[in-house]
Structures are given as structure tokens and as C-alpha cells.
PDB file of N, CA and C in Angstrom:
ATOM      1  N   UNK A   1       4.643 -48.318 -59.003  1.00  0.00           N
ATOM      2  CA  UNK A   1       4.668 -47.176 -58.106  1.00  0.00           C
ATOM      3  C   UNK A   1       5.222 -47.641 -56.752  1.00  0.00           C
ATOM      4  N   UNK A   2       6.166 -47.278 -56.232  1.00  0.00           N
ATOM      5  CA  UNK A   2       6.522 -47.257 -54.753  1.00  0.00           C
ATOM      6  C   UNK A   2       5.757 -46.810 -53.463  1.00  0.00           C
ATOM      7  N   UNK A   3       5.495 -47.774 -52.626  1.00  0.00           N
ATOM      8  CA  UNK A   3       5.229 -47.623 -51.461  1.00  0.00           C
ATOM      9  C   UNK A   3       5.637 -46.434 -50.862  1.00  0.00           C
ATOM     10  N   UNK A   4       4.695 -45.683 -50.871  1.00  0.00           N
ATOM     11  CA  UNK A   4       4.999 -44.304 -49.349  1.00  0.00           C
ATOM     12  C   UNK A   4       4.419 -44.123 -48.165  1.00  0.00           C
ATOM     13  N   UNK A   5       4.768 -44.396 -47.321  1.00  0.00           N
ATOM     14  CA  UNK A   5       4.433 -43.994 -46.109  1.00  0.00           C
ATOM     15  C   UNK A   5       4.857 -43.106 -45.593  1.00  0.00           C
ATOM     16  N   UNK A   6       3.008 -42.774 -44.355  1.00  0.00           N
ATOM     17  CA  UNK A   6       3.254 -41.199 -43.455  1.00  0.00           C
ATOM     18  C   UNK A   6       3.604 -41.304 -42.363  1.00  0.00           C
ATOM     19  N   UNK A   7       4.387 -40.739 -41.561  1.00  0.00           N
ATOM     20  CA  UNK A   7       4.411 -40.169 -40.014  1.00  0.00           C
ATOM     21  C   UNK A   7       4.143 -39.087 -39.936  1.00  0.00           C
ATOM     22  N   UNK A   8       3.789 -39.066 -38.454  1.00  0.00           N
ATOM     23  CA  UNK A   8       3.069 -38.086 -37.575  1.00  0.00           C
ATOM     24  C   UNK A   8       4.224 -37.884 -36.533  1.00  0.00           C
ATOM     25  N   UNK A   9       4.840 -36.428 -36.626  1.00  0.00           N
ATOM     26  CA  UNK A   9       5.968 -35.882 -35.835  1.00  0.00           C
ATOM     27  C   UNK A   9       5.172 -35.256 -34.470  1.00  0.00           C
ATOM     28  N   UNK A  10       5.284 -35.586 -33.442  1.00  0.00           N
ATOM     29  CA  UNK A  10       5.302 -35.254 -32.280  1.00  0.00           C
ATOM     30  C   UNK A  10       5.761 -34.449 -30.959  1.00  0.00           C
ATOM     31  N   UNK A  11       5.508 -34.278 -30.172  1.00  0.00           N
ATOM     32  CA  UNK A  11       6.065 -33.716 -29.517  1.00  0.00           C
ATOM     33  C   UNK A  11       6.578 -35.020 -28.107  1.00  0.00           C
ATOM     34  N   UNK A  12       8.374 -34.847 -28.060  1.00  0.00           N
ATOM     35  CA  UNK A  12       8.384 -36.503 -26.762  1.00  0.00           C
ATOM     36  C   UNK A  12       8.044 -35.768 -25.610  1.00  0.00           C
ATOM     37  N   UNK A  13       7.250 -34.913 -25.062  1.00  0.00           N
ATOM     38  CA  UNK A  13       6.614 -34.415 -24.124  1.00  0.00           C
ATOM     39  C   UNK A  13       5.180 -35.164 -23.879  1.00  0.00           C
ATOM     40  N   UNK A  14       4.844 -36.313 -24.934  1.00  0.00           N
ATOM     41  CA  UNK A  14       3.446 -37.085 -25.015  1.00  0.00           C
ATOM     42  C   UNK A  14       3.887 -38.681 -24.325  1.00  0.00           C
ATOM     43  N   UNK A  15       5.525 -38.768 -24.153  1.00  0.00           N
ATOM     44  CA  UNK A  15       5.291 -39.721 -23.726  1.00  0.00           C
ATOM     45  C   UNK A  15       5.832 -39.964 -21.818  1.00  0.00           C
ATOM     46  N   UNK A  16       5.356 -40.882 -21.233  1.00  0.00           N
ATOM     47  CA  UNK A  16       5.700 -40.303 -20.006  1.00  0.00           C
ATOM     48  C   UNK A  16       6.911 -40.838 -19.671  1.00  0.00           C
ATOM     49  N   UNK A  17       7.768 -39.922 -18.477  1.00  0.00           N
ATOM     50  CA  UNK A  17       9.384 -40.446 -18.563  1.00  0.00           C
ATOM     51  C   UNK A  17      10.041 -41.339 -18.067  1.00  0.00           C
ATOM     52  N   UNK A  18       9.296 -41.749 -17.175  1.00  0.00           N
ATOM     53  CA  UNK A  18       9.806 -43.712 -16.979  1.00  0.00           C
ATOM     54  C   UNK A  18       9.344 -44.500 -17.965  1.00  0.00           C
ATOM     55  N   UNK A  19       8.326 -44.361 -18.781  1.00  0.00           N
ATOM     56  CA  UNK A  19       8.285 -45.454 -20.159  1.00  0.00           C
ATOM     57  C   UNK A  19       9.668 -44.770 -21.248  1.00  0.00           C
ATOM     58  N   UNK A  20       9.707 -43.357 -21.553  1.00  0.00           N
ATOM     59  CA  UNK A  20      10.705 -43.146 -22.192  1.00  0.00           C
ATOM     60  C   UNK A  20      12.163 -43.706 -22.197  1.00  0.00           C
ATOM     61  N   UNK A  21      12.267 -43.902 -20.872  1.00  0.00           N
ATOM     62  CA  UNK A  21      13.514 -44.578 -20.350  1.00  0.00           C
ATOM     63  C   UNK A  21      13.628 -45.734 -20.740  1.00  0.00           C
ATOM     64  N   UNK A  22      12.461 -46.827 -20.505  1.00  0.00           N
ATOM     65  CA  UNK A  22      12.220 -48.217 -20.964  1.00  0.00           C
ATOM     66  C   UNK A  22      12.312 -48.166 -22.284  1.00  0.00           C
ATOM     67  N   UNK A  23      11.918 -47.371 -23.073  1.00  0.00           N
ATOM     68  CA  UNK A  23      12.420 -47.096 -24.896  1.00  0.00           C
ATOM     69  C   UNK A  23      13.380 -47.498 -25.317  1.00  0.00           C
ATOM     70  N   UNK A  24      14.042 -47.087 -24.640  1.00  0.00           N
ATOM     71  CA  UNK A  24      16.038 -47.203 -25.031  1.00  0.00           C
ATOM     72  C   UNK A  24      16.196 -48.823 -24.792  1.00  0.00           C
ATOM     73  N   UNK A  25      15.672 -49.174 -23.819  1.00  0.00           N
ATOM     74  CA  UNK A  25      16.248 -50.810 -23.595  1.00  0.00           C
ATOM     75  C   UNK A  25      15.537 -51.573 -24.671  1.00  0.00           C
ATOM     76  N   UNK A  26      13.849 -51.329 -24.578  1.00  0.00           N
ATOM     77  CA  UNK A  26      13.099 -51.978 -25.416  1.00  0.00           C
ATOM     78  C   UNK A  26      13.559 -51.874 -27.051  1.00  0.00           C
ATOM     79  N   UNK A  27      14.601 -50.857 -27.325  1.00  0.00           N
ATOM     80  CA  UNK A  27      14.587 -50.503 -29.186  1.00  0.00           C
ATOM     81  C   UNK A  27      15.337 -51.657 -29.541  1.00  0.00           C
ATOM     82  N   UNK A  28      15.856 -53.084 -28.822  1.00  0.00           N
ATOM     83  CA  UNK A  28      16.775 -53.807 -29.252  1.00  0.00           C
ATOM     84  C   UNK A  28      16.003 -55.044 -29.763  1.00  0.00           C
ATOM     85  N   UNK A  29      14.279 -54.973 -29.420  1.00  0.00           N
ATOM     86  CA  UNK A  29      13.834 -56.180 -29.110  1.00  0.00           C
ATOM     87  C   UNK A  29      12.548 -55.488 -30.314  1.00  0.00           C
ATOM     88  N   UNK A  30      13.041 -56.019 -31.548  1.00  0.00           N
ATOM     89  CA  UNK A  30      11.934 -55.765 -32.932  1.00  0.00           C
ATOM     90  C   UNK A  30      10.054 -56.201 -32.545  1.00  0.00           C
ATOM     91  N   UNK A  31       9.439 -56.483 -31.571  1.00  0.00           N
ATOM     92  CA  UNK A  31       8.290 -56.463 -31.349  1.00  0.00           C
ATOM     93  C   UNK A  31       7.933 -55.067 -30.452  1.00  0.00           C
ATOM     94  N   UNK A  32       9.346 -54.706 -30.099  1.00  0.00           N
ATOM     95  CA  UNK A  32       8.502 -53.527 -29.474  1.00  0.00           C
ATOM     96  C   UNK A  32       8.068 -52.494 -30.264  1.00  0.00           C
ATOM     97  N   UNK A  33       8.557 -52.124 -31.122  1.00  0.00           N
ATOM     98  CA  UNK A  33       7.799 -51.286 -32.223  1.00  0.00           C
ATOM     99  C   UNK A  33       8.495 -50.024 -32.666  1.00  0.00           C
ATOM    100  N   UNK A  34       9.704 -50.070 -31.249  1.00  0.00           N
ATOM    101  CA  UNK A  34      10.304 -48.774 -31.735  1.00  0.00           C
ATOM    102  C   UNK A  34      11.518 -49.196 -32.818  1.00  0.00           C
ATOM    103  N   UNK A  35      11.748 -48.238 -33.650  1.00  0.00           N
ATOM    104  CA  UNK A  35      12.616 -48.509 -34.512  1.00  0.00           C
ATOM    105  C   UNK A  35      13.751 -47.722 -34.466  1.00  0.00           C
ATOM    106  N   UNK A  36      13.902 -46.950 -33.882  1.00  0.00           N
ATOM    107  CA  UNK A  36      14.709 -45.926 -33.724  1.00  0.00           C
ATOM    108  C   UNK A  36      14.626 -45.210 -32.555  1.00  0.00           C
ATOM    109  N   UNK A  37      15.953 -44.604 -32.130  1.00  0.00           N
ATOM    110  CA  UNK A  37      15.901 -43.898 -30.600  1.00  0.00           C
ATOM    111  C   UNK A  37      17.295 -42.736 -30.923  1.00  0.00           C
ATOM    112  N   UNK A  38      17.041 -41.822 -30.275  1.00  0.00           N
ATOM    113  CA  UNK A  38      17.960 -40.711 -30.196  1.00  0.00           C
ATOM    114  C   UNK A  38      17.824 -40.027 -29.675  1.00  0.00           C
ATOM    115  N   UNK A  39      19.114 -38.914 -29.162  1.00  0.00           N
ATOM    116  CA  UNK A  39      19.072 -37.796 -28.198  1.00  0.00           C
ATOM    117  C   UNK A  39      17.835 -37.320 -28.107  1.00  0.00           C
ATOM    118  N   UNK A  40      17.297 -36.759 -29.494  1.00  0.00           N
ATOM    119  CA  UNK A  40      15.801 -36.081 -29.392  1.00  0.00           C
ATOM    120  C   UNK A  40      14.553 -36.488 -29.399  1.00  0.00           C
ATOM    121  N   UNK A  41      14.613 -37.894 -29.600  1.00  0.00           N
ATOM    122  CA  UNK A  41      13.295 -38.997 -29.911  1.00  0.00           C
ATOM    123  C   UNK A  41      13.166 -40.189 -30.366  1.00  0.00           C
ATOM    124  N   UNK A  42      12.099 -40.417 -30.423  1.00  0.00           N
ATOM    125  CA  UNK A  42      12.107 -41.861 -30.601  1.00  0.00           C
ATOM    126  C   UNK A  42      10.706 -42.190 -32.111  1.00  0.00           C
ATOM    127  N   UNK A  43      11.558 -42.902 -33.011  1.00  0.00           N
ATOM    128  CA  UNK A  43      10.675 -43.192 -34.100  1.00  0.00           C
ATOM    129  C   UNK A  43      10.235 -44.640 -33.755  1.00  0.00           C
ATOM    130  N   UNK A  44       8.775 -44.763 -34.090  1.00  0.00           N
ATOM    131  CA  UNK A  44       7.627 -45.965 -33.343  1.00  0.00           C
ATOM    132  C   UNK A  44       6.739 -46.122 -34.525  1.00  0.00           C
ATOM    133  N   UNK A  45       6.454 -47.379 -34.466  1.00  0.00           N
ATOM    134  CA  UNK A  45       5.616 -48.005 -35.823  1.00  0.00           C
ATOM    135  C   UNK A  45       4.438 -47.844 -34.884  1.00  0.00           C
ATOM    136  N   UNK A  46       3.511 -47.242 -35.515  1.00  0.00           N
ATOM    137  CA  UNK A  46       1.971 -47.047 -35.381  1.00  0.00           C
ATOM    138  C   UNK A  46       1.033 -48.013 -35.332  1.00  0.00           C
ATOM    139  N   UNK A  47       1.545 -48.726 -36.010  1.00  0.00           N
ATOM    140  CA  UNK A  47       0.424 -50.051 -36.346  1.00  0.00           C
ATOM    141  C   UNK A  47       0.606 -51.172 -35.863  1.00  0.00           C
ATOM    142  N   UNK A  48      -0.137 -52.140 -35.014  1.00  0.00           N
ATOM    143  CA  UNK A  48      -0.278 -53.277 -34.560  1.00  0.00           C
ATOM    144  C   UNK A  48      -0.263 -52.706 -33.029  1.00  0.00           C
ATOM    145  N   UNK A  49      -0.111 -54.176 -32.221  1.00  0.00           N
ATOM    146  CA  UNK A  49       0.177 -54.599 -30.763  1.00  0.00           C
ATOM    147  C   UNK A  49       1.047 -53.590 -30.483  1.00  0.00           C
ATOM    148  N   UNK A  50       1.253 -52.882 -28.806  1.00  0.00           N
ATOM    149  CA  UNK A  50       2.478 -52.352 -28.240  1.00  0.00           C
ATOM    150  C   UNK A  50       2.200 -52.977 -27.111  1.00  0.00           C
ATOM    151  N   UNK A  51       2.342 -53.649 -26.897  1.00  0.00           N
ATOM    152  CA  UNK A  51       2.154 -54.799 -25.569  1.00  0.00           C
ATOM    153  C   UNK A  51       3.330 -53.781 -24.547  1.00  0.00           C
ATOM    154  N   UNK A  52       2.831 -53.512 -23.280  1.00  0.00           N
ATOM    155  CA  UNK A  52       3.425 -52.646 -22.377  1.00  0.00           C
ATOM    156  C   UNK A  52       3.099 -51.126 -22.448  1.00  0.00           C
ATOM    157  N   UNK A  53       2.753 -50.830 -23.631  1.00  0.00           N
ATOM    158  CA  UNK A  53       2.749 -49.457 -23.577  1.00  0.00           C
ATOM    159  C   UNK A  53       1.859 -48.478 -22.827  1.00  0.00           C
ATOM    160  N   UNK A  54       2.354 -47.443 -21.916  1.00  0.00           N
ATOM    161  CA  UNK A  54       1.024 -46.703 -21.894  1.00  0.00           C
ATOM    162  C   UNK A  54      -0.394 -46.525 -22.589  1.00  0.00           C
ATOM    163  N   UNK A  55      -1.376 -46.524 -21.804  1.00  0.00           N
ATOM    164  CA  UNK A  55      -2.831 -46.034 -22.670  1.00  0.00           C
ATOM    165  C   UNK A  55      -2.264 -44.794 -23.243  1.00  0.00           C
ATOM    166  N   UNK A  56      -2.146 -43.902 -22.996  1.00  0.00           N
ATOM    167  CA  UNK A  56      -1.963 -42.078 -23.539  1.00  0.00           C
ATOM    168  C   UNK A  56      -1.021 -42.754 -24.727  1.00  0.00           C
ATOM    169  N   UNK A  57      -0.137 -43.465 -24.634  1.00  0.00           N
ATOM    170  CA  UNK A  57       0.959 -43.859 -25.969  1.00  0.00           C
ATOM    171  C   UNK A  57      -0.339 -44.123 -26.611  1.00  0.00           C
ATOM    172  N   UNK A  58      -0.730 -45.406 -26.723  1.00  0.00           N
ATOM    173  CA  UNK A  58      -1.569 -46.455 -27.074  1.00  0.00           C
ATOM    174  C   UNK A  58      -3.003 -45.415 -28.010  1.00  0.00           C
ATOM    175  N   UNK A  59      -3.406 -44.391 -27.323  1.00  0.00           N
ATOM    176  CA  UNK A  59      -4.211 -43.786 -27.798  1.00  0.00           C
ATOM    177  C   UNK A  59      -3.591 -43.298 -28.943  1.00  0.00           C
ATOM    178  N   UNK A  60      -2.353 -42.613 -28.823  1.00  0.00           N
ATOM    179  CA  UNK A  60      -1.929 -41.695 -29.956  1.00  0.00           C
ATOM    180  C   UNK A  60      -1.524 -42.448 -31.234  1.00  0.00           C
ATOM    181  N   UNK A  61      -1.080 -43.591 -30.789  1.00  0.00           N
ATOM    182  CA  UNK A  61      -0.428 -44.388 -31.688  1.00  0.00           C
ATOM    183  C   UNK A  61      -1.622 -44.954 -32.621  1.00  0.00           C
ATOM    184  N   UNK A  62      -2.840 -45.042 -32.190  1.00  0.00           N
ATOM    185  CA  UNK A  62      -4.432 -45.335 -32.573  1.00  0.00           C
ATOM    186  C   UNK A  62      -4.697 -44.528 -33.532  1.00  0.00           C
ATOM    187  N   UNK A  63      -4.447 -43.252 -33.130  1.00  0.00           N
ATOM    188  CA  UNK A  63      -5.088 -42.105 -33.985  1.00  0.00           C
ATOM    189  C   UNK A  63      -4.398 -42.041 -35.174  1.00  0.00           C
ATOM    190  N   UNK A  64      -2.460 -41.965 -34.881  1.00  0.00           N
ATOM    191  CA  UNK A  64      -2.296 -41.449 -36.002  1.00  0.00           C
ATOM    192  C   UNK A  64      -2.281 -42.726 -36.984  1.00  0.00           C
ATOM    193  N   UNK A  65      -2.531 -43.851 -36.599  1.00  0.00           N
ATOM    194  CA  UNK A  65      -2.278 -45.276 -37.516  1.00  0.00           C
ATOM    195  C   UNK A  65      -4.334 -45.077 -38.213  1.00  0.00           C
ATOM    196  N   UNK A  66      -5.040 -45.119 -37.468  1.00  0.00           N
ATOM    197  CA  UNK A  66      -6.908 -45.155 -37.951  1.00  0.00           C
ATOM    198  C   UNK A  66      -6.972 -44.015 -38.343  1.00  0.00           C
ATOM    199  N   UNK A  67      -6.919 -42.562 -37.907  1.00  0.00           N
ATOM    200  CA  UNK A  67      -7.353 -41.302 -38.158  1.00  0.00           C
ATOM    201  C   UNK A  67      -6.561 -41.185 -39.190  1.00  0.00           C
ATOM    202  N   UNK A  68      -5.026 -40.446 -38.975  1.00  0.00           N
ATOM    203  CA  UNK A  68      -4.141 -39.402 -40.115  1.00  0.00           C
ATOM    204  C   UNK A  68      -3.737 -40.778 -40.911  1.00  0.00           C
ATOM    205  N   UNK A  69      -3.721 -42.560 -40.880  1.00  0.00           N
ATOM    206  CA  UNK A  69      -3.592 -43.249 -41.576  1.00  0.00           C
ATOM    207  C   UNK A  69      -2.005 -43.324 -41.922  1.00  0.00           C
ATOM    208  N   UNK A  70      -1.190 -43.259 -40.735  1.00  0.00           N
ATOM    209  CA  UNK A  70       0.602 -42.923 -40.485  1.00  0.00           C
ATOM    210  C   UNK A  70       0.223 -44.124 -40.491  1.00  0.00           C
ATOM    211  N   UNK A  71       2.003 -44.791 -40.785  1.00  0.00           N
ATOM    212  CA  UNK A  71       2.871 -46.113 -40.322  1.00  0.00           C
ATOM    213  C   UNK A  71       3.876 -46.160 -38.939  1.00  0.00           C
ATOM    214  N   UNK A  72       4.169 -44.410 -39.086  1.00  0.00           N
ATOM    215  CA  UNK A  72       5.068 -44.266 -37.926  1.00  0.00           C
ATOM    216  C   UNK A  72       4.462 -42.976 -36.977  1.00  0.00           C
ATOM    217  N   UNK A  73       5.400 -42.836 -35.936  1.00  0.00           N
ATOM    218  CA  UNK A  73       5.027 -41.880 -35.016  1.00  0.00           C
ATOM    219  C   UNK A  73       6.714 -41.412 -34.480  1.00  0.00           C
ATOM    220  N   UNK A  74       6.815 -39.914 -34.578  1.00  0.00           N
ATOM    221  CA  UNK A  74       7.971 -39.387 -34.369  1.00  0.00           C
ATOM    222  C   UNK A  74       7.523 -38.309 -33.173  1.00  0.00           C
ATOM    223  N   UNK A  75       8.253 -39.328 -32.140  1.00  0.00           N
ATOM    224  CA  UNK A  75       8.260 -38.271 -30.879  1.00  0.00           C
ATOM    225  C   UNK A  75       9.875 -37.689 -30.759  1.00  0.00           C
ATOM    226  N   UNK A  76       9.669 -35.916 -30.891  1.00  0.00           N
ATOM    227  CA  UNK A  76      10.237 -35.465 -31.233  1.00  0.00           C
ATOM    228  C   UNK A  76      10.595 -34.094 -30.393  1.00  0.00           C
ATOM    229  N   UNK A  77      12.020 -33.905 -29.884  1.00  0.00           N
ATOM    230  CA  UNK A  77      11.915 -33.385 -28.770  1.00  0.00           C
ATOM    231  C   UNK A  77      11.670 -31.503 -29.356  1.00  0.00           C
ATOM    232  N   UNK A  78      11.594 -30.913 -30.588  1.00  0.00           N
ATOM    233  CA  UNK A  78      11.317 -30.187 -30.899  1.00  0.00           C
ATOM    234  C   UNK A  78       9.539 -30.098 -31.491  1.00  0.00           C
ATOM    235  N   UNK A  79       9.035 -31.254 -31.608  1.00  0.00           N
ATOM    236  CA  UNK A  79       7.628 -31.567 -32.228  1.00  0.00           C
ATOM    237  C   UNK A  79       6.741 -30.806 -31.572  1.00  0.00           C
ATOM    238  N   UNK A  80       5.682 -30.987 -32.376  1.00  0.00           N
ATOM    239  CA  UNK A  80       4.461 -29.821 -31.737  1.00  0.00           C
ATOM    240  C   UNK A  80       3.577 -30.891 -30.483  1.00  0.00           C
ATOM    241  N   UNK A  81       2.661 -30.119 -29.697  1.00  0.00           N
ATOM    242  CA  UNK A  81       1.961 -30.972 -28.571  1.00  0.00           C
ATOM    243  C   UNK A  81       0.579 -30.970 -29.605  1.00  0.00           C
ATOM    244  N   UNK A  82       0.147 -32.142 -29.367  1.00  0.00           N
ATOM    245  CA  UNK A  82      -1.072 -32.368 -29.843  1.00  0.00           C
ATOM    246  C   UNK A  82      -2.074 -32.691 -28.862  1.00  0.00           C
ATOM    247  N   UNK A  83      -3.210 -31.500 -29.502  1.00  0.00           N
ATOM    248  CA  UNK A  83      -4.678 -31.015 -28.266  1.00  0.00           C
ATOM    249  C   UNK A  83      -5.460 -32.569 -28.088  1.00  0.00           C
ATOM    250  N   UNK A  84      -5.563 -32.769 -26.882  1.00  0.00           N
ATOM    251  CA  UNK A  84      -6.519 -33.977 -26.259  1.00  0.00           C
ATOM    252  C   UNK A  84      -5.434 -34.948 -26.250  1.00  0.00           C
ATOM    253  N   UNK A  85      -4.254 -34.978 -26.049  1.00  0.00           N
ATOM    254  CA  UNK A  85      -3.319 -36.164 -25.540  1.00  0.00           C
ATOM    255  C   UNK A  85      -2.353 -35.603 -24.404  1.00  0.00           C
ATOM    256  N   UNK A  86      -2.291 -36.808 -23.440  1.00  0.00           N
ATOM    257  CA  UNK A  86      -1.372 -36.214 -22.460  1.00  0.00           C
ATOM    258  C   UNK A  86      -0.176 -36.092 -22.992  1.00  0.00           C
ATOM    259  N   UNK A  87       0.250 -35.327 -21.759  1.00  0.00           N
ATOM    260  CA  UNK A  87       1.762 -35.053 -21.922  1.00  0.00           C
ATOM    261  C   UNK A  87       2.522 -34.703 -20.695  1.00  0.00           C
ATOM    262  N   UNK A  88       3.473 -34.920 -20.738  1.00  0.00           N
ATOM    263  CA  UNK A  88       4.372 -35.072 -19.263  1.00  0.00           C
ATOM    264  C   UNK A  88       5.559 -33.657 -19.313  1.00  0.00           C
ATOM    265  N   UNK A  89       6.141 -33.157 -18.147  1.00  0.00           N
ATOM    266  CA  UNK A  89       7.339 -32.843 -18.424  1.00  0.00           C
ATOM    267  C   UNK A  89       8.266 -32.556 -19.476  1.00  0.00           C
ATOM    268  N   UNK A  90       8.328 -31.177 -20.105  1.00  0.00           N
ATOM    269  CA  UNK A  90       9.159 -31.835 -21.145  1.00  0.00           C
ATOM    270  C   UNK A  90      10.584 -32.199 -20.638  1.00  0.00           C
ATOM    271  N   UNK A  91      10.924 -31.617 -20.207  1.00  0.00           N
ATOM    272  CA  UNK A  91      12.070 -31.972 -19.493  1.00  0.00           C
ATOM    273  C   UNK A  91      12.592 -33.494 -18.890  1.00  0.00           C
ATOM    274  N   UNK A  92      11.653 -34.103 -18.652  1.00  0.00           N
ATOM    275  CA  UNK A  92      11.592 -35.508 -17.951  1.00  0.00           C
ATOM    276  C   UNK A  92      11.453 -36.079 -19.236  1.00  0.00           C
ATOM    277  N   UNK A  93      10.517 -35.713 -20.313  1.00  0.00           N
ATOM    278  CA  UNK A  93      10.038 -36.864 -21.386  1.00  0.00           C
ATOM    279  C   UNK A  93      11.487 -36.725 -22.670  1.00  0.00           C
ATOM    280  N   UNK A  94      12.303 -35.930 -22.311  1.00  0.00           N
ATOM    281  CA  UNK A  94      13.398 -36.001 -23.273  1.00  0.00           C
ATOM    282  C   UNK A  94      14.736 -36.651 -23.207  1.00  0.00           C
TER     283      UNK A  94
END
């Protein structure tokens, strides 16, 4: 049987917009966790260390890796906002 893994699609309004910015530089350097970056978001491995990251990241990235039991996290500039996590600007966080 093949390995499947879940993500948890987001809204990039959860993350704040000077770390968003740092995203783009950080996606080159495989410990940071992001794996992907684009016009609309940014795909992020859930699980382990994010050394630098915001707490509000850090929380969400907690939940959906222990709680919903994701591998990834898709902040997503169309994604839904999820109740009890911050969120910034959408405008700034995109």
C-alpha cells in the first residue's frame, strides 16, 4: 500500500508579512521546511523544528501536524481563515 499523506489548506492571511517575505529567501535552504512558494502561497512541512518561525506559524503548524495529523500546511491565498489563529492583512500576507 502507498504512503498518503494530508495537508491542511489555509488561508496566507495566517502568516505575518515580513516572515512571508523571509519565505521566499528561506525556500532555497531544505531545513526550513518550506517546500514550495508561489504567487498564491506557500506549501510547509508540518512536522519537526521551524527554527525562526513565528509562534502563531509554530502553533498552526502544531495543530495541523498533532491534531488533523497533516505532513503539510498550504497557506493559500484563496484558503479559508481558521477560528483561534492569528492572522494578518490579507493584503500584506500575500
Amino acid at each position: 500500500m502507498p504512503e498518503i499523506r494530508k495537508m491542511l489548506t489555509v488561508a496566507a492571511s495566517h502568516l505575518p508579512p515580513e516572515f512571508a517575505e523571509t519565505m521566499i529567501e528561506d525556500s532555497s535552504d531544505p531545513r526550513a521546511g518550506i517546500l514550495f512558494h508561489g504567487y498564491y502561497g506557500y506549501l510547509v512541512f508540518a512536522r519537526g523544528d521551524h527554527p525562526g518561525y513565528p509562534d502563531s506559524v509554530h502553533r498552526l503548524l502544531h495543530y495541523a501536524a498533532s491534531d488533523l495529523d497533516c505532513s503539510f500546511v498550504l497557506f493559500d491565498s484563496d484558503g479559508d481563515v481558521l477560528g483561534g489563529f492569528s492572522t494578518y492583512g490579507k493584503s500584506d500576507a500575500e
